[in-house]
PDB file of N, CA and C in Angstrom:
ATOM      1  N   UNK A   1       0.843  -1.173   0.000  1.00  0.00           N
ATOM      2  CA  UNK A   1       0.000   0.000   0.000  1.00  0.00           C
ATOM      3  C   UNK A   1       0.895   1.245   0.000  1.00  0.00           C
ATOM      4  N   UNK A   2       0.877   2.123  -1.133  1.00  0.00           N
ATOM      5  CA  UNK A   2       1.763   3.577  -1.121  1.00  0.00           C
ATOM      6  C   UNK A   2       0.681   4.683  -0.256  1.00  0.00           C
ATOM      7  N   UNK A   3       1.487   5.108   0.050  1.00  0.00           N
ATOM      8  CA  UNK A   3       1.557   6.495   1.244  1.00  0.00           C
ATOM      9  C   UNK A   3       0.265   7.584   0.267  1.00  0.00           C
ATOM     10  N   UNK A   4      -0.383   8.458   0.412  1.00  0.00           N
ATOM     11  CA  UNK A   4      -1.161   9.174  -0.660  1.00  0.00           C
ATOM     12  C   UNK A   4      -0.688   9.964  -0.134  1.00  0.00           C
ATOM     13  N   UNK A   5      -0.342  10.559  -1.517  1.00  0.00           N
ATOM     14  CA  UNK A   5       0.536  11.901  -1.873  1.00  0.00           C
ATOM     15  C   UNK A   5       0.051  13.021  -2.340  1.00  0.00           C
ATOM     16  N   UNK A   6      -1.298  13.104  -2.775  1.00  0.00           N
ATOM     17  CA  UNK A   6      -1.690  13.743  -3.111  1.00  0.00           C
ATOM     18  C   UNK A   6      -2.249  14.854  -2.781  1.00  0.00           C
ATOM     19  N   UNK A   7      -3.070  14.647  -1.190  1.00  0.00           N
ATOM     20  CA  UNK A   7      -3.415  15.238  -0.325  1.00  0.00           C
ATOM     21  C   UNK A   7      -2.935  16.986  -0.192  1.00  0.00           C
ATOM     22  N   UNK A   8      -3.570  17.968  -0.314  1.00  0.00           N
ATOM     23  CA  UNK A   8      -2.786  19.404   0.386  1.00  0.00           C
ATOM     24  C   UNK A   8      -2.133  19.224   1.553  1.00  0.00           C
ATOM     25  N   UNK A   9      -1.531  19.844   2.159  1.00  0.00           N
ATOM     26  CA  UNK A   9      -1.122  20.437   3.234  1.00  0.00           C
ATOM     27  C   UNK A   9      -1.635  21.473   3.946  1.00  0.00           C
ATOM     28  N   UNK A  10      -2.212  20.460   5.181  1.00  0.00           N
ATOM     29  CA  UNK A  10      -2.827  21.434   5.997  1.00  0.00           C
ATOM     30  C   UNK A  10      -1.801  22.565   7.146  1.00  0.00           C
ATOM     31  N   UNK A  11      -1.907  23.528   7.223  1.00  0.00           N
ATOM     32  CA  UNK A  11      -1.428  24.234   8.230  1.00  0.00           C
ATOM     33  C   UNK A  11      -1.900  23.954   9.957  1.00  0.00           C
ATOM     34  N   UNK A  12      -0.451  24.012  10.480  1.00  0.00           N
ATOM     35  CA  UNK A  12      -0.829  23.730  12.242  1.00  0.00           C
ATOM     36  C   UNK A  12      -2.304  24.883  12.784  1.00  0.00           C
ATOM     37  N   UNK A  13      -3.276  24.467  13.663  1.00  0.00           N
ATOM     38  CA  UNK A  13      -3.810  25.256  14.111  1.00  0.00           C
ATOM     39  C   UNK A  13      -3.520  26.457  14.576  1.00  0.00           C
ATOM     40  N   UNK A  14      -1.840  26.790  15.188  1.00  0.00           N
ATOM     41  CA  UNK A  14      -1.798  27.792  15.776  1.00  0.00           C
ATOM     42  C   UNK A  14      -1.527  28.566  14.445  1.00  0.00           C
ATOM     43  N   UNK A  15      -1.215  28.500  13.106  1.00  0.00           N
ATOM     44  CA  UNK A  15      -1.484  29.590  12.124  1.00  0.00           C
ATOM     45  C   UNK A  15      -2.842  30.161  11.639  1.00  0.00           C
ATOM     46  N   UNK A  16      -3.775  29.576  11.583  1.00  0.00           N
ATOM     47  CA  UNK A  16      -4.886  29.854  11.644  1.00  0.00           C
ATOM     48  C   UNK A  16      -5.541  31.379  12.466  1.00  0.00           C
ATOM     49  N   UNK A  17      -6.152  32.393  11.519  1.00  0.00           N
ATOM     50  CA  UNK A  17      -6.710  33.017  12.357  1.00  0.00           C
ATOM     51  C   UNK A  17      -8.323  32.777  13.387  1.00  0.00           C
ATOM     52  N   UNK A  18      -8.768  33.174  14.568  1.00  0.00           N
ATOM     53  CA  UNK A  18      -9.642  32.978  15.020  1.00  0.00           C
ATOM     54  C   UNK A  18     -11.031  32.996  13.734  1.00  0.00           C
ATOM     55  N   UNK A  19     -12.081  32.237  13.634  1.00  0.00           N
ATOM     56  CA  UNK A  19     -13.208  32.169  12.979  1.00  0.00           C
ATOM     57  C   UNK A  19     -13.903  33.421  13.385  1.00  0.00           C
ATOM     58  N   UNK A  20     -13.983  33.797  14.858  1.00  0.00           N
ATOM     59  CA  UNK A  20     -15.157  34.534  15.442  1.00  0.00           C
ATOM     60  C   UNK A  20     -14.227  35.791  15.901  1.00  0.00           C
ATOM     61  N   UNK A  21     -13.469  36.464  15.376  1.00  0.00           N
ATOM     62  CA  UNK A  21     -12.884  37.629  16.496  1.00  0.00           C
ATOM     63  C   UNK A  21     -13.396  38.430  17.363  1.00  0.00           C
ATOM     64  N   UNK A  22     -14.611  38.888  17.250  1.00  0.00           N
ATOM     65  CA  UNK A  22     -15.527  39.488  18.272  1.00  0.00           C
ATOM     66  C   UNK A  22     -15.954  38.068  19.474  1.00  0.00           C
ATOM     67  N   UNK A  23     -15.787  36.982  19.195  1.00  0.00           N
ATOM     68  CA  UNK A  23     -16.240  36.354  20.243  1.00  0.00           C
ATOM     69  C   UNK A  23     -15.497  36.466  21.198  1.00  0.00           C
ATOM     70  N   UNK A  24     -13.787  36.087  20.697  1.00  0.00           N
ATOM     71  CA  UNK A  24     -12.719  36.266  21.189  1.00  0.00           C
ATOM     72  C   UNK A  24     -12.364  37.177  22.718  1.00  0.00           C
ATOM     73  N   UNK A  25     -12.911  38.358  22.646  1.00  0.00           N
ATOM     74  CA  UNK A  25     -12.530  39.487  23.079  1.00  0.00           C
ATOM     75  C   UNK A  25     -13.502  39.985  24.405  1.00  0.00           C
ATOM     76  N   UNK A  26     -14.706  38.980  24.234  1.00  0.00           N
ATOM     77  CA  UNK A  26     -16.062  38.663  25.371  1.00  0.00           C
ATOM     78  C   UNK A  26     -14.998  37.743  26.080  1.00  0.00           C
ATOM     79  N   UNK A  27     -15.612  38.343  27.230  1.00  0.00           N
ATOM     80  CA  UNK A  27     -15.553  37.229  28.815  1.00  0.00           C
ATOM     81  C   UNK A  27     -16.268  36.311  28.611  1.00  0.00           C
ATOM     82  N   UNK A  28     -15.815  34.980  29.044  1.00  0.00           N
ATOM     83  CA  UNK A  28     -16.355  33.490  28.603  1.00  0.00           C
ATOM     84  C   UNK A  28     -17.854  33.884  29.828  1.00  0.00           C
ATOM     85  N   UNK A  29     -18.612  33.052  29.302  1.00  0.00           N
ATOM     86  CA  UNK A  29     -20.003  32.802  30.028  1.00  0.00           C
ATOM     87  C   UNK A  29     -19.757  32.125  31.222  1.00  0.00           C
ATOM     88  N   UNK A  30     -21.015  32.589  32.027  1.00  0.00           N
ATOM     89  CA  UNK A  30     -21.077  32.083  33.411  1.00  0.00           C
ATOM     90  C   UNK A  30     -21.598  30.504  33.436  1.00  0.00           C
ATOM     91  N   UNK A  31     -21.180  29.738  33.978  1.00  0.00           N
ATOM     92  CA  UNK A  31     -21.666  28.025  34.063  1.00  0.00           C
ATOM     93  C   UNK A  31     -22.818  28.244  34.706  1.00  0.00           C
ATOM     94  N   UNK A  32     -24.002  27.989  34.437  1.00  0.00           N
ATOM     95  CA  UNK A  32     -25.498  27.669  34.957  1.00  0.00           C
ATOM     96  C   UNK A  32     -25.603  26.224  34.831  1.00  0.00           C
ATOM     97  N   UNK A  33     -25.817  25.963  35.700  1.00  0.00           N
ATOM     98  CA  UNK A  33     -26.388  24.308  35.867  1.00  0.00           C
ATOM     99  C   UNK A  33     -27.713  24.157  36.473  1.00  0.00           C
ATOM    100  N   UNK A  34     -28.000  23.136  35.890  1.00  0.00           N
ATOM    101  CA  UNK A  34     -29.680  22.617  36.732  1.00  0.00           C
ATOM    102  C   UNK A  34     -29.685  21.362  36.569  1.00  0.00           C
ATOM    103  N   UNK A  35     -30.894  20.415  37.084  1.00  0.00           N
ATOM    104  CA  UNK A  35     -30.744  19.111  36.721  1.00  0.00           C
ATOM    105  C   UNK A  35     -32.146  18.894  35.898  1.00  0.00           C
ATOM    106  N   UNK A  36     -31.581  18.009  35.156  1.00  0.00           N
ATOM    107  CA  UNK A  36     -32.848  16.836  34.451  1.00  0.00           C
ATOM    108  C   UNK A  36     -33.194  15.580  34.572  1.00  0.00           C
ATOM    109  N   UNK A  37     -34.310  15.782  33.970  1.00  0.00           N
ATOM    110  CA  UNK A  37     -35.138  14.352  34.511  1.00  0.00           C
ATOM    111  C   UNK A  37     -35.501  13.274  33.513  1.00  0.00           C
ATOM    112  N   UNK A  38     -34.306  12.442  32.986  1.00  0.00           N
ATOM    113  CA  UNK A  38     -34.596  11.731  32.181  1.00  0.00           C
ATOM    114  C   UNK A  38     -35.289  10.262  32.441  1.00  0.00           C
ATOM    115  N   UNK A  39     -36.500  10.000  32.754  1.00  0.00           N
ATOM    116  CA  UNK A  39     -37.424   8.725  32.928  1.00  0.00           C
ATOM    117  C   UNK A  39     -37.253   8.506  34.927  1.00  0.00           C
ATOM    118  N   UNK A  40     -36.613   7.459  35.052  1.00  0.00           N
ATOM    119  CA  UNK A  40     -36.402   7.261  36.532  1.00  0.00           C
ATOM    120  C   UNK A  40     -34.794   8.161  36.727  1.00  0.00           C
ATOM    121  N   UNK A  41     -34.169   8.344  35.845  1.00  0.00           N
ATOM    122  CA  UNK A  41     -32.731   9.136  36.649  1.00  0.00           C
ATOM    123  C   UNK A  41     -32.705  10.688  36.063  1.00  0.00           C
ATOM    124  N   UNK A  42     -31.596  11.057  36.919  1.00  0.00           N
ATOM    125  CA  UNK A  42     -31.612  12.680  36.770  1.00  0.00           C
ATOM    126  C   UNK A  42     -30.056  12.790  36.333  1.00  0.00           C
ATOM    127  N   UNK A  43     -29.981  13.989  35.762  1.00  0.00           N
ATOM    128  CA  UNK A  43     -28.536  14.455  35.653  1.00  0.00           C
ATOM    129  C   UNK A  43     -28.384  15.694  35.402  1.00  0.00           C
ATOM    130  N   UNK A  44     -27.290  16.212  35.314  1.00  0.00           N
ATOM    131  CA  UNK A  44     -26.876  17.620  36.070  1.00  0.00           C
ATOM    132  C   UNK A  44     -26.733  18.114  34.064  1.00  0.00           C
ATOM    133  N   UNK A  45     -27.005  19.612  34.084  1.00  0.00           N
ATOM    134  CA  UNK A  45     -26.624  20.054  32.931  1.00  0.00           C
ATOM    135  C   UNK A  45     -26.004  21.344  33.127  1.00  0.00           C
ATOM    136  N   UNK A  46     -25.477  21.942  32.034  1.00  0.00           N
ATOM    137  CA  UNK A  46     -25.006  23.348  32.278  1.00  0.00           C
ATOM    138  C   UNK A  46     -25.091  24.311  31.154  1.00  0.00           C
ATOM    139  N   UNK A  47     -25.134  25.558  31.068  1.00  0.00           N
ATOM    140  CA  UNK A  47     -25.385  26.057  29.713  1.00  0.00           C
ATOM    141  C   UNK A  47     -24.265  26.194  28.570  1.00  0.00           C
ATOM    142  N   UNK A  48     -22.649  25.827  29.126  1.00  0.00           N
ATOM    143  CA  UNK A  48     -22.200  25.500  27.952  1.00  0.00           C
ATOM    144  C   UNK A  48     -22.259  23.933  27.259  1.00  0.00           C
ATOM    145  N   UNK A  49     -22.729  23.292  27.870  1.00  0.00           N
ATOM    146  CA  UNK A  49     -23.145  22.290  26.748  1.00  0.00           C
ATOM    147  C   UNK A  49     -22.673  20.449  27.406  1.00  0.00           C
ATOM    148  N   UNK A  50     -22.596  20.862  28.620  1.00  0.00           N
ATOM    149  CA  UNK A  50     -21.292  20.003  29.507  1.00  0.00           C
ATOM    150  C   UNK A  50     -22.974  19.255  30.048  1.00  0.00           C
ATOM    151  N   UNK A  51     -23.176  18.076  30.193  1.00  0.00           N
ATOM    152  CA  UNK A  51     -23.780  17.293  30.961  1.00  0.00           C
ATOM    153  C   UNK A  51     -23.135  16.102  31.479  1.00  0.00           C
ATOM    154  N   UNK A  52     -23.906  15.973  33.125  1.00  0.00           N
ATOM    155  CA  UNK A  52     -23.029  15.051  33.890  1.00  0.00           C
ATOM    156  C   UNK A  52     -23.905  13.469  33.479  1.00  0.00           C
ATOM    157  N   UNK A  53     -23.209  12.313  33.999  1.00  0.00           N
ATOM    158  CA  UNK A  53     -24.135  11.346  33.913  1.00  0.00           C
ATOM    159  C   UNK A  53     -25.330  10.884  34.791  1.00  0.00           C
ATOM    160  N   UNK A  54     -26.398   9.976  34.109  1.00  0.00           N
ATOM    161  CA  UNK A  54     -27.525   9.832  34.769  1.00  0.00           C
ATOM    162  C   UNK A  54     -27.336   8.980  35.781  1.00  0.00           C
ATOM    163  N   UNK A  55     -27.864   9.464  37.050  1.00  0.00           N
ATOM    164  CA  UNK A  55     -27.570   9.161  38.289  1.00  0.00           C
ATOM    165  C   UNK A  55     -29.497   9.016  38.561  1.00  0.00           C
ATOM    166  N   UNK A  56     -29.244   7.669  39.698  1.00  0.00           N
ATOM    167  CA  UNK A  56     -30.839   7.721  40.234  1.00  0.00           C
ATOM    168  C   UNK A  56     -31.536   8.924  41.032  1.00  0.00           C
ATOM    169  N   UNK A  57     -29.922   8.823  41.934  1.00  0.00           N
ATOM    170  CA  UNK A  57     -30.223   9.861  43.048  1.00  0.00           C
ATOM    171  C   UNK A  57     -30.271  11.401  42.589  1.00  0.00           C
ATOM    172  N   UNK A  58     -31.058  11.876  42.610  1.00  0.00           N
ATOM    173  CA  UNK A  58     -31.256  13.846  42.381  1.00  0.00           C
ATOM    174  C   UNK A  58     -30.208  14.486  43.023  1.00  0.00           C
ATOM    175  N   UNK A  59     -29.677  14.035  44.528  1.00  0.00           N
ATOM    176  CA  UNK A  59     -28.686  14.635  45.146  1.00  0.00           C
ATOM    177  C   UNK A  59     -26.881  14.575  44.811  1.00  0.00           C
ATOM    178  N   UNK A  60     -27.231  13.287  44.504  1.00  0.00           N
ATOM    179  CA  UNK A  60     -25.397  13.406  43.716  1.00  0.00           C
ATOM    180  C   UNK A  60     -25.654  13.737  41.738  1.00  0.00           C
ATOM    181  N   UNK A  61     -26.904  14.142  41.605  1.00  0.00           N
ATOM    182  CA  UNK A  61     -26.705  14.696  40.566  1.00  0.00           C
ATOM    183  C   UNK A  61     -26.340  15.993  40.161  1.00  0.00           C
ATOM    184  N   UNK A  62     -26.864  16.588  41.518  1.00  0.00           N
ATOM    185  CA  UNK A  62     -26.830  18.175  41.802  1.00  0.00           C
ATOM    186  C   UNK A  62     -25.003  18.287  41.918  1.00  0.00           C
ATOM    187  N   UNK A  63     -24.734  17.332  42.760  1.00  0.00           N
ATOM    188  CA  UNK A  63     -23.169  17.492  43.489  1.00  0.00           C
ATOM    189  C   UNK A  63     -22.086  17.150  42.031  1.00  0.00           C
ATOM    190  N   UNK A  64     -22.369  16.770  40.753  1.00  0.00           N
ATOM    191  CA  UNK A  64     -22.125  16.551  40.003  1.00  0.00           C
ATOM    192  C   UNK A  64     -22.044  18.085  39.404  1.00  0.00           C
ATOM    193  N   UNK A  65     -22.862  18.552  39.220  1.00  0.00           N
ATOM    194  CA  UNK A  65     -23.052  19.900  38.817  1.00  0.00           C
ATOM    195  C   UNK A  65     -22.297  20.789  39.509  1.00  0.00           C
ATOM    196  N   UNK A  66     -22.170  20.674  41.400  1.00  0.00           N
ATOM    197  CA  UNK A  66     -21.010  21.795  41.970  1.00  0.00           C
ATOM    198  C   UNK A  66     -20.219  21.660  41.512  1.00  0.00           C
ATOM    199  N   UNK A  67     -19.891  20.011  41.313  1.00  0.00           N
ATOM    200  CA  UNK A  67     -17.918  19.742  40.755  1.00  0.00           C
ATOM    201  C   UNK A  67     -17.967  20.512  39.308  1.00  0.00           C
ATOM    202  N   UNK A  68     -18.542  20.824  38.562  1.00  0.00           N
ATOM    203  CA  UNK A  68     -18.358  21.052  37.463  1.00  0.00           C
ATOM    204  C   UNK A  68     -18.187  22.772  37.229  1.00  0.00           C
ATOM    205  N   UNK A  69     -18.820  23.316  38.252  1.00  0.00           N
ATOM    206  CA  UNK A  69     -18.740  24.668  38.231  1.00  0.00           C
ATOM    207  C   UNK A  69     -17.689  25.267  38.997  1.00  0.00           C
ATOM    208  N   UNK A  70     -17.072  23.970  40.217  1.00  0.00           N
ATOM    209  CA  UNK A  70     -16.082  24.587  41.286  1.00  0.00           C
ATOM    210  C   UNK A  70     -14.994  24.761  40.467  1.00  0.00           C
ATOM    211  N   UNK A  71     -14.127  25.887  40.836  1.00  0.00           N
ATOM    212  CA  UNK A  71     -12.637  26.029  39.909  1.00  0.00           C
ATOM    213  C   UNK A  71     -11.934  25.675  39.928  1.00  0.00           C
TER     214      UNK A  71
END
């Protein structure tokens, strides 16, 4: 099997300019978490997009959610 050669050459990420430059320059968002209720278990969510796993208990789902927001 030969090597394919054909391919471009991609550049390392750090040459790349940012996609969003105005996003850039905003203070990252605050972590909001809450929990959900998927059938019999719950789990912790947050508003960037981070969810914990489904747990029976509501209370270590919540505690799932502190760890995720503590720094």
């Amino acid at each position: 099997m030969e090597p394919h050669i054909d391919a471009p050459l991609v550049p390392p990420l750090d040459a790349l300019p940012p996609r969003h430059p105005q996003l850039r320059s905003q203070p990252p968002a605050p972590h909001i978490t809450s929990t959900a209720e998927r059938g019999s278990f719950c789990l912790a969510v947050c508003s960037c997009g981070w969810t914990g796993p489904a747990r029976r208990s509501r209370d270590l789902a919540r505690k799932d959610a502190s760890r995720h927001t503590a720094p």
